[in-house]
Protein backbone atom coordinates (compact mmCIF):
# COMPACT_ATOMS: atom_id res chain seq x y z
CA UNK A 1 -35.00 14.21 -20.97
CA UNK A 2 -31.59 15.81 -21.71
CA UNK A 3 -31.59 16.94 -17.77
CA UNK A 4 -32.10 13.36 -17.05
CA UNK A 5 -29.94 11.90 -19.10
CA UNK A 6 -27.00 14.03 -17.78
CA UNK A 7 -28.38 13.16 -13.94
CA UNK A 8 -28.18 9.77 -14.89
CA UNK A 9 -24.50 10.00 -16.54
CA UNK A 10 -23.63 11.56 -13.54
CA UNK A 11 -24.71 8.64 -11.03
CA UNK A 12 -22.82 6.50 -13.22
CA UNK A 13 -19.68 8.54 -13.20
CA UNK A 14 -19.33 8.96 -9.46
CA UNK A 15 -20.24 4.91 -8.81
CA UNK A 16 -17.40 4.13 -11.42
CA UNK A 17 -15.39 6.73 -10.46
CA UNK A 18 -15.70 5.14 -6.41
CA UNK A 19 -14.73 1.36 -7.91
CA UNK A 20 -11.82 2.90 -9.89
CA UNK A 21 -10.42 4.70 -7.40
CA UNK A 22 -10.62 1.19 -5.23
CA UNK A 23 -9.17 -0.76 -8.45
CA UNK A 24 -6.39 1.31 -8.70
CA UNK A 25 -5.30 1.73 -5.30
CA UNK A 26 -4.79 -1.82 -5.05
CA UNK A 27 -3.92 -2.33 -8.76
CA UNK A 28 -0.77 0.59 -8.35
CA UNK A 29 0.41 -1.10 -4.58
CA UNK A 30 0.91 -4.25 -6.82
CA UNK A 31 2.32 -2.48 -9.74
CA UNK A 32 4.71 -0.33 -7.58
CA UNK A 33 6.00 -3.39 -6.09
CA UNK A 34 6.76 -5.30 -8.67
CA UNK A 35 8.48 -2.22 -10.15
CA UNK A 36 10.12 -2.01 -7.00
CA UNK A 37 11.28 -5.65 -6.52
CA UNK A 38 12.29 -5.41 -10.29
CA UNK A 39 14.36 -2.38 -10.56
CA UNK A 40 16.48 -4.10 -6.83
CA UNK A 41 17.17 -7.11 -8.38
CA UNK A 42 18.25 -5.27 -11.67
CA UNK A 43 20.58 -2.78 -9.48
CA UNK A 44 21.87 -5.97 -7.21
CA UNK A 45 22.49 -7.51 -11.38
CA UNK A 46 24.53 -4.99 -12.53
CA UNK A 47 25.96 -4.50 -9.15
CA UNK A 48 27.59 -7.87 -9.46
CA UNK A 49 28.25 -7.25 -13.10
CA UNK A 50 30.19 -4.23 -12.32
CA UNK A 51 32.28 -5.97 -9.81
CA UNK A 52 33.46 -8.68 -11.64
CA UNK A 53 34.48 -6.36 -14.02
CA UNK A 54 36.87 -4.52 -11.32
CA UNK A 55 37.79 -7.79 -10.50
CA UNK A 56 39.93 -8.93 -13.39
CA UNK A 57 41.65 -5.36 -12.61
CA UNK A 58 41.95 -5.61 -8.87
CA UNK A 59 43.41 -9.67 -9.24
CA UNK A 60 46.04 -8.44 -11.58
CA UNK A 61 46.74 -5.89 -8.71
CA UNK A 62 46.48 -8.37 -5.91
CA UNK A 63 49.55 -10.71 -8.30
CA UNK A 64 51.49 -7.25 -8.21
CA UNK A 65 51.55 -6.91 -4.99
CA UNK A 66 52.31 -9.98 -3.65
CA UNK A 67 54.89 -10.31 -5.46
CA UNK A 68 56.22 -7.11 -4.03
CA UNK A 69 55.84 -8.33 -0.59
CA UNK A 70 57.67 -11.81 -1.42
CA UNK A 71 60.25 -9.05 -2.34
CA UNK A 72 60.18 -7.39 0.95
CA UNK A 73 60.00 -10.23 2.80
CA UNK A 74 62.89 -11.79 1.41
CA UNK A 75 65.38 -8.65 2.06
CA UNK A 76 62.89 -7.20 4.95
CA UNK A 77 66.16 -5.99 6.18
CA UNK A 78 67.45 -4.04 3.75
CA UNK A 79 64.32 -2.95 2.35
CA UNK A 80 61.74 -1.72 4.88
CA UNK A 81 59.33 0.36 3.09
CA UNK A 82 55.90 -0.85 2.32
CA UNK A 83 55.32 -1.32 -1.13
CA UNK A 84 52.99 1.49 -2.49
CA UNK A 85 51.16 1.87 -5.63
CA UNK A 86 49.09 5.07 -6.86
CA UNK A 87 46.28 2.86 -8.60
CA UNK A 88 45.40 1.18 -5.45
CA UNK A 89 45.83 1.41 -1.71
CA UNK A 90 46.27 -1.96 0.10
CA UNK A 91 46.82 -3.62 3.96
CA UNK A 92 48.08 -7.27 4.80
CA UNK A 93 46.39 -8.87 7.79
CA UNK A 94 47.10 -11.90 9.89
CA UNK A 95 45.61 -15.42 10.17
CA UNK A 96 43.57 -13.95 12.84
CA UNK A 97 42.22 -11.11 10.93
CA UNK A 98 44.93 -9.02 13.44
CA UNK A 99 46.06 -5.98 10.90
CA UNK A 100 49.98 -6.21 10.04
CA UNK A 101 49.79 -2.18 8.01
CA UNK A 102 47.22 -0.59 6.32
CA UNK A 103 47.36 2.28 3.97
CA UNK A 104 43.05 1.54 3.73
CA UNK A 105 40.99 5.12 3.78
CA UNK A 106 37.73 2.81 4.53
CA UNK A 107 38.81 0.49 7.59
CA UNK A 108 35.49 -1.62 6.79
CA UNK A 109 37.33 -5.08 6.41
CA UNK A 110 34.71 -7.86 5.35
CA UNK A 111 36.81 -10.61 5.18
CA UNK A 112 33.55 -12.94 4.45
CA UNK A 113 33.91 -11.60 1.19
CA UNK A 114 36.41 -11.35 -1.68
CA UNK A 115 35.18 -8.49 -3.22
CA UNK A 116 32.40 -5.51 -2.22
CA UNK A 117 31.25 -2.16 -2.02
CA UNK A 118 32.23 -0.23 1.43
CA UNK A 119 31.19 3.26 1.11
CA UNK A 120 32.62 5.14 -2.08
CA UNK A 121 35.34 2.01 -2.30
CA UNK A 122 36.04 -0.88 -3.67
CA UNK A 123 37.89 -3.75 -1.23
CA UNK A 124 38.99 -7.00 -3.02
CA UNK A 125 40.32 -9.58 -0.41
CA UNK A 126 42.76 -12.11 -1.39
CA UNK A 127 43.89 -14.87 0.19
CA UNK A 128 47.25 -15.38 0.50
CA UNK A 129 48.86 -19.22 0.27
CA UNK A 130 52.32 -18.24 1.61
CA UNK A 131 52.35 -15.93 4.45
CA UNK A 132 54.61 -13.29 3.46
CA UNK A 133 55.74 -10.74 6.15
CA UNK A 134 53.58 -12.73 8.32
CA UNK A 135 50.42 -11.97 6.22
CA UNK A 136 47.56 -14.62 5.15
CA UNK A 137 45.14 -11.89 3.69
CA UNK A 138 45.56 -9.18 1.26
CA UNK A 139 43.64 -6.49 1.08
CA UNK A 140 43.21 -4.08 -1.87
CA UNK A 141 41.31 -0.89 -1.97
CA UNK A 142 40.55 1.51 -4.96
CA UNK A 143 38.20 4.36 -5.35
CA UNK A 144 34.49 3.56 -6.56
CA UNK A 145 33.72 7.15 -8.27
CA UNK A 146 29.91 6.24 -8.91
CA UNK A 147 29.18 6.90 -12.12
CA UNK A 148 27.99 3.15 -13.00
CA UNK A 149 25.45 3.93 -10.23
CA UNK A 150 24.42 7.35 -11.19
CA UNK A 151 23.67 5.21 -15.04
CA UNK A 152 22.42 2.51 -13.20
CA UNK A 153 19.27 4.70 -11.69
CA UNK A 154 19.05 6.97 -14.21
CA UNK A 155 18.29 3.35 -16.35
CA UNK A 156 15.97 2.36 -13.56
CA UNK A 157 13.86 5.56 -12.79
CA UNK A 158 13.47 5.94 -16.98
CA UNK A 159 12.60 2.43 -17.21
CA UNK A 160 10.29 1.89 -13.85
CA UNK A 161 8.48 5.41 -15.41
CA UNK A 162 7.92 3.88 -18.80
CA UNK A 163 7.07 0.54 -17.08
CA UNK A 164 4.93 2.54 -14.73
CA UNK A 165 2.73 4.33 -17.45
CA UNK A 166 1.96 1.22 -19.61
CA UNK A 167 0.69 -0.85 -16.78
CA UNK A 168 -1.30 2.56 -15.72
CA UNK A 169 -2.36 2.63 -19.66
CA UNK A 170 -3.41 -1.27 -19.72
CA UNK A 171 -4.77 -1.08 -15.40
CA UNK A 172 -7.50 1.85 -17.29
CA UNK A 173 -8.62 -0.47 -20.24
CA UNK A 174 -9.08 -3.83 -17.82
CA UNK A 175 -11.21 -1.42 -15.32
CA UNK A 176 -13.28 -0.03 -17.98
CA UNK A 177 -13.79 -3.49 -19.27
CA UNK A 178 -14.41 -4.90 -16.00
CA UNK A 179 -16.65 -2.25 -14.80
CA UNK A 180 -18.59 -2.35 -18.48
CA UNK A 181 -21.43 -4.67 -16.80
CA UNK A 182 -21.69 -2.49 -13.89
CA UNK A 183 -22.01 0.86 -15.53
CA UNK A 184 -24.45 -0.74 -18.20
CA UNK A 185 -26.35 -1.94 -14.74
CA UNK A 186 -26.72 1.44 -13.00
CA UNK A 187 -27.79 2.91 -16.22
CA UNK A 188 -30.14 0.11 -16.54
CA UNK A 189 -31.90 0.66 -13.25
CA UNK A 190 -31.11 4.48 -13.33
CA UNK A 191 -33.65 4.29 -16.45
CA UNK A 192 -35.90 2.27 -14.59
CA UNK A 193 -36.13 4.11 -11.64
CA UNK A 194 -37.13 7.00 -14.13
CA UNK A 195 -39.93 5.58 -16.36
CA UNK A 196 -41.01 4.28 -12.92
CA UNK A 197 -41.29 7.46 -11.40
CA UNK A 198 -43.18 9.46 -14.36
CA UNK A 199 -45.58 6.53 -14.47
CA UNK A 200 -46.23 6.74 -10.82
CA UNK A 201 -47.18 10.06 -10.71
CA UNK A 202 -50.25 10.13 -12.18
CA UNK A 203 -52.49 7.51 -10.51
CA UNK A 204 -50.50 8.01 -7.13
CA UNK A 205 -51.89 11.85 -6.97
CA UNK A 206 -55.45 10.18 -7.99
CA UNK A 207 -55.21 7.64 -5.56
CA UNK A 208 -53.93 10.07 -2.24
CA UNK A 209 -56.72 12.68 -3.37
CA UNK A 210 -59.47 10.85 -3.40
CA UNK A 211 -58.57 9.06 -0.37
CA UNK A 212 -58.33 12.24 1.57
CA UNK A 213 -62.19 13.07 0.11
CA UNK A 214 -64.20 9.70 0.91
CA UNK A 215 -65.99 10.46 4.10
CA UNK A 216 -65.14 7.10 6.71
CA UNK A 217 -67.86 8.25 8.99
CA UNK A 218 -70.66 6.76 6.58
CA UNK A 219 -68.65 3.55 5.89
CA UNK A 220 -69.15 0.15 7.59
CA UNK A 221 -66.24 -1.20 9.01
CA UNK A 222 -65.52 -3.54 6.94
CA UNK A 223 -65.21 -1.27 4.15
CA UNK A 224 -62.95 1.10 6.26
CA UNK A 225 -60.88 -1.20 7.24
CA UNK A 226 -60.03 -1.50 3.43
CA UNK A 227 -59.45 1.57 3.24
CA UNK A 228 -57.52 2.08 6.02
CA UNK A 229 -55.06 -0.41 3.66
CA UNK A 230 -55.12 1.28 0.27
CA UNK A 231 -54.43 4.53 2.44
CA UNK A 232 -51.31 2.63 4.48
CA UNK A 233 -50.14 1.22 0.69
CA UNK A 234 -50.46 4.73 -0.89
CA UNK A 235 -48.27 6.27 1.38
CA UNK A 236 -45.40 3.68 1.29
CA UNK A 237 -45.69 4.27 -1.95
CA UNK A 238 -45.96 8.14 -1.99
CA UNK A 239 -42.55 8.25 0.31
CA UNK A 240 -40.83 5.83 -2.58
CA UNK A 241 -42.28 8.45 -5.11
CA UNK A 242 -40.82 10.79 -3.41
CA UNK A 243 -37.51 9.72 -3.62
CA UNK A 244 -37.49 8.82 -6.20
CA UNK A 245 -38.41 12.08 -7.27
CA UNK A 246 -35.49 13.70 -5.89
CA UNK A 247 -33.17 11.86 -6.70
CA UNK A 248 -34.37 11.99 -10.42
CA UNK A 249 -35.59 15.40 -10.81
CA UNK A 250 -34.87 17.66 -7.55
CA UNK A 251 -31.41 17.07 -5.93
CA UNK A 252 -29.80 19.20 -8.26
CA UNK A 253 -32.24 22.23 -7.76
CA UNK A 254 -31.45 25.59 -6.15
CA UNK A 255 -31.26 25.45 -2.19
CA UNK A 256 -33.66 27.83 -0.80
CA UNK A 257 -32.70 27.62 2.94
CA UNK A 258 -34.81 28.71 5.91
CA UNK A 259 -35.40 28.57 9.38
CA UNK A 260 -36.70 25.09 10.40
CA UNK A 261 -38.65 24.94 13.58
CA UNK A 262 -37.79 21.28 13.90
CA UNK A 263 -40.12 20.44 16.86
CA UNK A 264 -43.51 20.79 14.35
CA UNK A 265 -42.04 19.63 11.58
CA UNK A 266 -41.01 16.24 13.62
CA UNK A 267 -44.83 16.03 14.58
CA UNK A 268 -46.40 16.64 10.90
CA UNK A 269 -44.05 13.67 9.81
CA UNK A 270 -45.48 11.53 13.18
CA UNK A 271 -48.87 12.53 12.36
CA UNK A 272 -48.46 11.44 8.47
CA UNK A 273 -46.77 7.85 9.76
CA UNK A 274 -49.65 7.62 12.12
CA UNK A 275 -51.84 5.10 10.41
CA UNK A 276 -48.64 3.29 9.14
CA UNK A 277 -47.33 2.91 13.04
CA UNK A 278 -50.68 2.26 13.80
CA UNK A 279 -51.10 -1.02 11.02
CA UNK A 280 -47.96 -2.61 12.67
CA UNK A 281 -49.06 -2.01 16.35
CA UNK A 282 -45.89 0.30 17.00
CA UNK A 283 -45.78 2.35 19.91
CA UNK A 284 -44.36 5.43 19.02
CA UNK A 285 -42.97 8.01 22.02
CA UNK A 286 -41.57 11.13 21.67
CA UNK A 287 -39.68 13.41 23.44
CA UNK A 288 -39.11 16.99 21.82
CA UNK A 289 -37.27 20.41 22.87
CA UNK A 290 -37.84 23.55 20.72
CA UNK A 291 -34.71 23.55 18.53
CA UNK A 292 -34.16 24.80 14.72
CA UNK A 293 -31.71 24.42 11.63
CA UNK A 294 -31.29 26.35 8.46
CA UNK A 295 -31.37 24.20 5.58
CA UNK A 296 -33.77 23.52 2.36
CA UNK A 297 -36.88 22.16 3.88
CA UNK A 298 -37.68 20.06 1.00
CA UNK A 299 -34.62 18.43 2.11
CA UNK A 300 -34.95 18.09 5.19
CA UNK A 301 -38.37 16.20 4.97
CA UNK A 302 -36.78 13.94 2.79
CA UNK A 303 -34.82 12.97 5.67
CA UNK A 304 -37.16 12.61 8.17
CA UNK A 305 -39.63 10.70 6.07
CA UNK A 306 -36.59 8.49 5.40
CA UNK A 307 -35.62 8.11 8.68
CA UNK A 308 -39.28 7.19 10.16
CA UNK A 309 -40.11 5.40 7.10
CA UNK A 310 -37.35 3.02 7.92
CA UNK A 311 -38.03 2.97 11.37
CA UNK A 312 -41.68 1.68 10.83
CA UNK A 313 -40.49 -0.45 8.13
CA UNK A 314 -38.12 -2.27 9.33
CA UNK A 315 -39.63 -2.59 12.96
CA UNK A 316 -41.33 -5.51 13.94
CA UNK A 317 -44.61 -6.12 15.18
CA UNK A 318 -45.58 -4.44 18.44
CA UNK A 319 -42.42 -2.87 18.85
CA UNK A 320 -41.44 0.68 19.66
CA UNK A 321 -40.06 3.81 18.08
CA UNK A 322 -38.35 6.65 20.36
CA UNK A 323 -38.04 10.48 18.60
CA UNK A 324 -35.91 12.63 21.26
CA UNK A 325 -35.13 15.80 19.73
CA UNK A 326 -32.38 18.36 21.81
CA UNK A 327 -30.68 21.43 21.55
CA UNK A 328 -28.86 20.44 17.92
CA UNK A 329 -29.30 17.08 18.05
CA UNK A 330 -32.52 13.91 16.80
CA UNK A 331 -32.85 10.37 17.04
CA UNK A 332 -34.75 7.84 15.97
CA UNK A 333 -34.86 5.08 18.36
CA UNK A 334 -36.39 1.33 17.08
CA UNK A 335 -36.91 -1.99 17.80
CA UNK A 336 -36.54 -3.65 14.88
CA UNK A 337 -34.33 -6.28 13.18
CA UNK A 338 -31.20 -4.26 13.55
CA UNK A 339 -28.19 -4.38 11.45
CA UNK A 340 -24.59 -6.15 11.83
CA UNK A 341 -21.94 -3.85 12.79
CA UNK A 342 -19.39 -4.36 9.82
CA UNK A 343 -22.46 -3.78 7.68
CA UNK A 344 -23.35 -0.03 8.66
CA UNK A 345 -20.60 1.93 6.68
CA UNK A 346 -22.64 0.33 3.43
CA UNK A 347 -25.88 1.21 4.51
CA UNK A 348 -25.94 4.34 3.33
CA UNK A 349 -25.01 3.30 -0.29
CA UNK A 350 -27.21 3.60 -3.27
CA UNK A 351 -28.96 0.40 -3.96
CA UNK A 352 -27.66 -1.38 -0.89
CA UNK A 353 -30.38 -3.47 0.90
CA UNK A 354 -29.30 -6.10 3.51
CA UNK A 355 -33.21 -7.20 3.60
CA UNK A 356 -34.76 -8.35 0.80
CA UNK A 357 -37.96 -9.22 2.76
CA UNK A 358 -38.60 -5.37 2.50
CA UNK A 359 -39.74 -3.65 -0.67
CA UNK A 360 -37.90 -0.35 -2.13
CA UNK A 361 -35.06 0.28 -4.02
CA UNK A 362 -32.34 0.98 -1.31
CA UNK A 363 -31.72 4.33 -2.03
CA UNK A 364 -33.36 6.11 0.81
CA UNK A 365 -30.15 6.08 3.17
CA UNK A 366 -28.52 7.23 0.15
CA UNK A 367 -30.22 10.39 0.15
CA UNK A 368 -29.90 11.51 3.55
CA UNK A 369 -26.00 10.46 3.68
CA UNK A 370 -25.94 13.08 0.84
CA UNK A 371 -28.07 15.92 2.38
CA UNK A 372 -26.42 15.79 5.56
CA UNK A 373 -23.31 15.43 3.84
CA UNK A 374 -24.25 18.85 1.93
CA UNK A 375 -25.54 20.79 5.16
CA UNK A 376 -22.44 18.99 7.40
CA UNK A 377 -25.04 17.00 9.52
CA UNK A 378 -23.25 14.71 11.59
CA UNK A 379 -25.00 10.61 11.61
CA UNK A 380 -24.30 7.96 13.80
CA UNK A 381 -25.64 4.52 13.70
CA UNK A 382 -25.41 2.17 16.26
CA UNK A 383 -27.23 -0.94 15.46
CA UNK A 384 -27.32 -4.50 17.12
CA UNK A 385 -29.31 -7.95 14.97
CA UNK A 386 -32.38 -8.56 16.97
CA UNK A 387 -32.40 -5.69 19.33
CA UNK A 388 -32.90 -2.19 17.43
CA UNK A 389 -31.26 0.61 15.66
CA UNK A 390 -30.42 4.01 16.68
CA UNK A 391 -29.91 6.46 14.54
CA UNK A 392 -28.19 10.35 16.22
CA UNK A 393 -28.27 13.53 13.60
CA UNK A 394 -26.19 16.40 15.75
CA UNK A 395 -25.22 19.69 13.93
């Protein structure tokens, strides 16, 4: 029971572990941009905060200076030296934004704006209401040394990683909560799927046995014919049983790989379907080449009971099933209900059944994904509604 249990916590862990790893994906895109969008408009804040700060500075400057170039322009011809200053470097330009002199290391003139950010300076534009020296625009220019920004980021990366963890922290307790009914639903029908299986063992082995002993040749037909039935129902069930089985019990034993002679092993499994094809009228073909695989062959039955099972189960009356085995390379060919495209990469997940019509617990396609999976089996499914399936296995 302890086995079980763990096979069970298991299931559980990968199935949550798959819906998690969905949650969070989109649960961290969000978070990340919200962090993201957050931490620019806090850096465009104190952007803006830090230059109106150097604003108050660089309009006590700009009053400076023009009143050194009302100076200059007033005795232009005695004095003829552009007014310089070592806390700021500055240029006068023209009504039509032509330059008059410069002394600017950054010639990135935004005149759109009265104060910015060009490279590692600071401009301030001013606006000049008498045109001294022929100049309507001042321009003033001082070094921007960075280290607001360097505390800026180091405030954002600190914050956005705090940030970051507690919505990672709180993201982890509304999953578990939110995936709470699902895990207590796998564990649910994990634990039915086991009681199930134990108490189907029993009168399942009766039931094949002493089919296989009743002589048909001294029955009248109408008693065969029942028979034929209870023989048909016992081995839908005995492939469920078996399944179940494995997936309960066996999946988790020791490989013991061999040499598979696919060719008779395809034909034992068409010979134990035979009086299921034959119930629904199915006309089965097949086409096989000698070919052969190493892998467990306990496994490998599973798939191929799996795979015809379906086949014959989800066929429809009078239809047909094609086996064409090659050099490295089966399929199963129906013509049954089919299946919509967008629905085939869930048909191989546990529990998933698209047709409830059909009995089973839709975890048949969930063990062959897995044992091809482990043996690197390729599977491709091409399936149309109304027209068939077919299923290729290449290795």
């Amino acid at each position: 029971m302890s086995v079980l249990k763990n096979k069970a916590t298991s299931s559980v862990l990968k199935s949550e572990k798959t819906s998690l790893l969905r949650f969070f994906t989109l649960y961290v895109t969000m978070i990340s941009i919200l962090i993201g969008l957050s931490s620019l408009f806090y850096y465009e804040t104190q952007e803006k905060l830090f230059l109106a700060q150097q604003r108050a500075t660089l309009t006590k400057y700009a009053y400076i200076q023009t009143k050194r170039l009302k100076v200059l322009h007033h005795y232009f011809y005695e004095r003829k030296t552009y007014p310089r200053d070592e806390r700021f470097k500055s240029a006068i330009y023209d009504i039509d934004l032509r330059k008059i002199f410069s002394l600017l290391e950054n010639k990135d003139i935004r005149f759109d704006e009265d104060i910015y950010i060009a490279d590692n300076y600071i401009h301030f534009v001013k606006s000049l209401d008498v045109y001294f020296l022929g100049a309507k625009y001042l321009i003033l220019e001082i070094k921007d040394d960075g280290v607001w920004r360097d505390e800026i980021w180091k405030m954002i990366i600190g914050y956005s990683l705090l940030a970051f963890i507690l919505f990672m922290l709180f993201g982890l307790y509304l999953a578990k909560l939110f995936l709470k009914p699902m895990r207590d639903s796998i564990v649910l029908l994990d634990r039915f799927i086991k009681d199930t299986t134990h108490e189907l063992n029993t009168p399942l082995s009766a039931i094949l046995a002493n089919i296989e002993m009743m002589d048909t040749s001294v029955m009248v037909e109408k008693n065969r014919k029942k028979l034929t039935r209870i023989n048909i129902a016992a081995k839908t069930v005995s492939t469920l049983y078996k399944d179940l089985t494995f997936l309960t019990l066996e999946q988790d034993k020791k490989n013991n790989d061999e040499k598979i002679y696919i060719k008779n092993e395809v034909l034992d499994r068409i010979e134990y379907f035979d009086i299921l094809t034959r119930s629904k009228n199915i006309a089965l073909k097949h086409d096989l080449d000698d070919s052969t695989i190493i892998m467990d062959k306990r496994k490998f039955v599973r798939v191929l009971d799996n795979l015809f099972s379906n086949a014959i189960k989800y066929n429809i009356r009078g239809g047909k099933i094609e086996i064409i085995l090659c050099m490295n390379e089966l399929s199963v060919i129906d013509t049954g209900i089919g299946i919509s495209e967008e629905k085939i990469p869930f048909m191989f997940d546990r529990y998933m059944r698209f047709n409830k019509s059909e009995g089973g617990f839709g975890i048949g396609l969930s063990i062959v994904k897995k044992i091809l999976d482990e043996y690197k089996i390729k599977i491709d499914v091409h399936s149309k509604v109304g027209v068939g399936t077919r299923i290729v296995l290449s290795w």
